[in-house]
C-alpha atoms as a PDB file:
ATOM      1  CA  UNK A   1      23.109  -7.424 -11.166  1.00  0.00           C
ATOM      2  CA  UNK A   2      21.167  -5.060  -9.305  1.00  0.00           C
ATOM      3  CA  UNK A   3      17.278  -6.112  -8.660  1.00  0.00           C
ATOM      4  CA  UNK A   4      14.356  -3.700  -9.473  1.00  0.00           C
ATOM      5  CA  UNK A   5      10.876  -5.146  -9.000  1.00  0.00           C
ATOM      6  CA  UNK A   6       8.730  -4.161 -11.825  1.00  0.00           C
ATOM      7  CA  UNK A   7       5.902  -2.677  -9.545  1.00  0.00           C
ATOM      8  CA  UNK A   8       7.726  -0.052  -7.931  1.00  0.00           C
ATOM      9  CA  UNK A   9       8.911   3.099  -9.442  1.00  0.00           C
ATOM     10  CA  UNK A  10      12.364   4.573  -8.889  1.00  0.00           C
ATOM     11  CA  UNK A  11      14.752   8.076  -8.726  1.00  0.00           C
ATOM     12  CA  UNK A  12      18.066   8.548  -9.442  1.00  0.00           C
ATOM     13  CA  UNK A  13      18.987   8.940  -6.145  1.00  0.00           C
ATOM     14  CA  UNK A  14      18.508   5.028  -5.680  1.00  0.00           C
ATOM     15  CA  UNK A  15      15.139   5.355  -3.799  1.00  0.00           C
ATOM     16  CA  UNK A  16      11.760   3.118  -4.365  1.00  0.00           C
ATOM     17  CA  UNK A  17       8.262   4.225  -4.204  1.00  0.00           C
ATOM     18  CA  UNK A  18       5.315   1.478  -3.634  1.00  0.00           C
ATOM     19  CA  UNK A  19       1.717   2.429  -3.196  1.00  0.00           C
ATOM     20  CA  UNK A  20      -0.448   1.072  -0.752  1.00  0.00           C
ATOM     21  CA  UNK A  21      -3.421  -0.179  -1.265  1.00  0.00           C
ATOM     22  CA  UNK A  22      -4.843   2.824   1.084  1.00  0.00           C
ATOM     23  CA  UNK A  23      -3.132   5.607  -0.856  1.00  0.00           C
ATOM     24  CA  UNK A  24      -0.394   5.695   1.219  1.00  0.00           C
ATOM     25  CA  UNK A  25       3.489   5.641  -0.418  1.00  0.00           C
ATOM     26  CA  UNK A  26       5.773   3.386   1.268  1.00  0.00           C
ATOM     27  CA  UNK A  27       9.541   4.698   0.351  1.00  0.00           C
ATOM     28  CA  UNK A  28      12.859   3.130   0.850  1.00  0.00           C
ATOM     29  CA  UNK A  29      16.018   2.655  -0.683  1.00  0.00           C
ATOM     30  CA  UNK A  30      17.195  -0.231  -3.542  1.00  0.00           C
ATOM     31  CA  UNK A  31      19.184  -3.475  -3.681  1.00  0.00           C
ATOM     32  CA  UNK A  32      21.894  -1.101  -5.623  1.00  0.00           C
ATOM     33  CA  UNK A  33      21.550   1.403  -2.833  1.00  0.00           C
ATOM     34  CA  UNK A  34      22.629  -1.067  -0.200  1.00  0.00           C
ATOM     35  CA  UNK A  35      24.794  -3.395  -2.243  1.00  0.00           C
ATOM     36  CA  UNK A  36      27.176   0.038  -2.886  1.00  0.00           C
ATOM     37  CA  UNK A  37      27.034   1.032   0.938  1.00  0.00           C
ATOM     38  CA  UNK A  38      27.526  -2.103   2.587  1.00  0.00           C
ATOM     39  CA  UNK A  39      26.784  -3.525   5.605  1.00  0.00           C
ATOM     40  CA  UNK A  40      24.108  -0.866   6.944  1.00  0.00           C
ATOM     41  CA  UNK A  41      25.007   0.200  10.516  1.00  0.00           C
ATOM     42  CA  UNK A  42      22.689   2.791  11.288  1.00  0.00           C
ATOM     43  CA  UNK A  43      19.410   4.270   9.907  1.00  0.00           C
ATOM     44  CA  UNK A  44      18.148   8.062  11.007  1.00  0.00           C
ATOM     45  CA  UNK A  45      14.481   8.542   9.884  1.00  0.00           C
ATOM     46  CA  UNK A  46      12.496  11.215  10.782  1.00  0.00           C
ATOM     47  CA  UNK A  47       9.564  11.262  13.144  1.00  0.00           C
ATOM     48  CA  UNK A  48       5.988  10.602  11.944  1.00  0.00           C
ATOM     49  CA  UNK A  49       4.590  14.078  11.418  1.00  0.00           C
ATOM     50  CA  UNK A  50       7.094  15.783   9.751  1.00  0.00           C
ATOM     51  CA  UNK A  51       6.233  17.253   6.300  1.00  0.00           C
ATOM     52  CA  UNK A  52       8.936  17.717   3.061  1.00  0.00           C
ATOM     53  CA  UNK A  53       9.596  18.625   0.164  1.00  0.00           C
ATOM     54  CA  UNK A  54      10.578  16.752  -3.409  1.00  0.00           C
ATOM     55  CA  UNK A  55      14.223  16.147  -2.793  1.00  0.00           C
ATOM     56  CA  UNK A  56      14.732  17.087   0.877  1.00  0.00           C
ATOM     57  CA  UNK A  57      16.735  14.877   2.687  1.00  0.00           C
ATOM     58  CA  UNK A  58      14.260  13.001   5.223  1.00  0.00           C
ATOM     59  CA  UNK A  59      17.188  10.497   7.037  1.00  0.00           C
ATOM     60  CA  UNK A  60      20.294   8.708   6.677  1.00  0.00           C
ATOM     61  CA  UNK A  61      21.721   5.480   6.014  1.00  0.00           C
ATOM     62  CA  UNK A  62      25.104   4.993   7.876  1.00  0.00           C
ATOM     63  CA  UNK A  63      27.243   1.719   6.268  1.00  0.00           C
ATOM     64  CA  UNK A  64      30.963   0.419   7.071  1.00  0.00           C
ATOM     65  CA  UNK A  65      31.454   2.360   4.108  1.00  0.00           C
ATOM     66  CA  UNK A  66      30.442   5.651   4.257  1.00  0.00           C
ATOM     67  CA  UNK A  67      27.308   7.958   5.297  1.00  0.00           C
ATOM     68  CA  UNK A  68      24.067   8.548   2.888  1.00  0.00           C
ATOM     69  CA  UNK A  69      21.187  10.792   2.689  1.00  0.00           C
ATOM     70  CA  UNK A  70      17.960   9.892   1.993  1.00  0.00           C
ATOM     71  CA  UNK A  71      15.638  12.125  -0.142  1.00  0.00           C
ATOM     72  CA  UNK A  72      12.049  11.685  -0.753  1.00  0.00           C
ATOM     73  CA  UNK A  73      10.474  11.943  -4.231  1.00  0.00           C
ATOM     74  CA  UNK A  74       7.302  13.063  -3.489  1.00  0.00           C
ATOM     75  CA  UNK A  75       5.493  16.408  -1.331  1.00  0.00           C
ATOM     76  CA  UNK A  76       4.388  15.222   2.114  1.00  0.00           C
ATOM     77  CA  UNK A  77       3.981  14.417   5.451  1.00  0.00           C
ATOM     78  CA  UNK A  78       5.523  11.168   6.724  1.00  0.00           C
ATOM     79  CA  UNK A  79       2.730   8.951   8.931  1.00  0.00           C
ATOM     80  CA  UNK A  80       4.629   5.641   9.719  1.00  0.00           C
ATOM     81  CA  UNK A  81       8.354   4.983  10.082  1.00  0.00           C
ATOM     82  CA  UNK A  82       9.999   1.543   9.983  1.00  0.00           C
ATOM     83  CA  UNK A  83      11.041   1.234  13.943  1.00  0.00           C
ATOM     84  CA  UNK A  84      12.438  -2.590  13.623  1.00  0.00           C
ATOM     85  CA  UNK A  85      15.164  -0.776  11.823  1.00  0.00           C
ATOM     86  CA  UNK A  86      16.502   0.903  15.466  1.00  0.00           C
ATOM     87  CA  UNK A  87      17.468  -2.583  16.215  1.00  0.00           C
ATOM     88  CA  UNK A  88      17.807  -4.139  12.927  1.00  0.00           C
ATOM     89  CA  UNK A  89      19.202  -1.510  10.369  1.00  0.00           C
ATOM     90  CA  UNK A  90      21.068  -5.276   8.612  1.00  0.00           C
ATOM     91  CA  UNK A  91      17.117  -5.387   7.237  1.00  0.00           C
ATOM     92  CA  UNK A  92      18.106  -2.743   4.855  1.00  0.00           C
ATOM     93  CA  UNK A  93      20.507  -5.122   3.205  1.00  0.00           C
ATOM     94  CA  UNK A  94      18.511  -8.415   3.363  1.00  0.00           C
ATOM     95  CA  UNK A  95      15.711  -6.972   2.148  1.00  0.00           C
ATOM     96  CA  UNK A  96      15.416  -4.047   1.044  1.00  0.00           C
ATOM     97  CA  UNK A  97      12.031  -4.305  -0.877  1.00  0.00           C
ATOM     98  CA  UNK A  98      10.519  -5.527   2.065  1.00  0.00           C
ATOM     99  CA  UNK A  99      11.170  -5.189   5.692  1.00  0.00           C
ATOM    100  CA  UNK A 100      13.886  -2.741   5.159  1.00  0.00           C
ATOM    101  CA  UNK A 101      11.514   0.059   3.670  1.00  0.00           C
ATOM    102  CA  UNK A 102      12.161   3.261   5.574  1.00  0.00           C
ATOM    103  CA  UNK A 103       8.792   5.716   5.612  1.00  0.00           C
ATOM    104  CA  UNK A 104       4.748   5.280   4.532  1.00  0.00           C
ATOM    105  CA  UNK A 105       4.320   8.881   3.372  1.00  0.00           C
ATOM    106  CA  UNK A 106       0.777  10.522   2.739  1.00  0.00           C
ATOM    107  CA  UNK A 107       1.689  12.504  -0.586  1.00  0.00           C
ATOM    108  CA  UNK A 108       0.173  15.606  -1.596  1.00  0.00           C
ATOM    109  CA  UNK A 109      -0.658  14.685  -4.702  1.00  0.00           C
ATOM    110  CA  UNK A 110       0.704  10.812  -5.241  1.00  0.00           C
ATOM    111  CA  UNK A 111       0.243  10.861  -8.892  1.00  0.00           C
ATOM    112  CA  UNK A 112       3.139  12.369  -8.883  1.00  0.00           C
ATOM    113  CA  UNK A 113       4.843   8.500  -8.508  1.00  0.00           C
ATOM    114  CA  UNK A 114       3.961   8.344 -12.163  1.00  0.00           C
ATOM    115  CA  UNK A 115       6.631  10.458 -13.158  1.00  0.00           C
ATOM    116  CA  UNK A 116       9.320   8.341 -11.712  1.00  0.00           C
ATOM    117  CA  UNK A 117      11.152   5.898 -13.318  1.00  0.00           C
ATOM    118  CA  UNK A 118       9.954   2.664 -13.932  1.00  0.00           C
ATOM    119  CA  UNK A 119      12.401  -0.446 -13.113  1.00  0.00           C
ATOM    120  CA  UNK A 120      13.609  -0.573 -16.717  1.00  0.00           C
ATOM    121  CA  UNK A 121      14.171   3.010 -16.784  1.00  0.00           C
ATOM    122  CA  UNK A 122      16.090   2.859 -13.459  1.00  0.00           C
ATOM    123  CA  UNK A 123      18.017  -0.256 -14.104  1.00  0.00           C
ATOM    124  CA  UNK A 124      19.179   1.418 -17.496  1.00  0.00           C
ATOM    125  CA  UNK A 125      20.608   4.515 -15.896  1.00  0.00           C
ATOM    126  CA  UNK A 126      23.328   2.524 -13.430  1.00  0.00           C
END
């Protein structure tokens, strides 16, 4: 069974949201994410700086298995990426609420994590 920590929230797209303590929204993907992709290979994140959209593909997970995208759930502009996974993309699958997050993202307007689902919601939908 799948793990969910209780004090993230979650889309359907098998991404986590935590918020910082400074307001920033650290983002990555979940222990069903990597469990169904595999051995990670590969992770293509986008450079601090660059602003999206909800929904818009902001990297890629490559596997054994097959390809991903990545799609952030929130507006705005990414200020940290996860470097250690250049050389260690395997964190993704040891620990994927930890060291294996992907982006810290400064959100628009980060209420908006409120309106994702919470680990029982996302656990019930797989």
């Amino acid at each position: 069974m799948s793990d969910a920590p209780e004090d993230l929230r979650y889309t359907k797209e098998h991404e986590w949201v935590r918020t910082e303590e400074d307001g920033l929204l650290v983002v990555g993907i979940t222990d069903h994410a990597q469990e169904s992709l595999g051995d990670i290979t590969f992770v293509d994140l986008p450079q601090a700086g660059n602003r999206f959209g909800i929904g818009e593909v902001f990297g890629v997970v490559e596997s054994v298995k097959a390809a991903s995208d990545l799609f952030l759930p929130v507006v705005g502009e990414v200020v940290v990426v996860n470097h250690a996974l250049d050389a260690s993309p395997e964190k993704v699958n040891e620990e994927p609420y930890g060291e294996g997050w992907m982006v810290k993202v400064k959100a628009d307007d980060p209420t908006i994590v409120d309106s994702l689902l919470t680990a029982t919601e996302y656990l019930a939908g797989l």
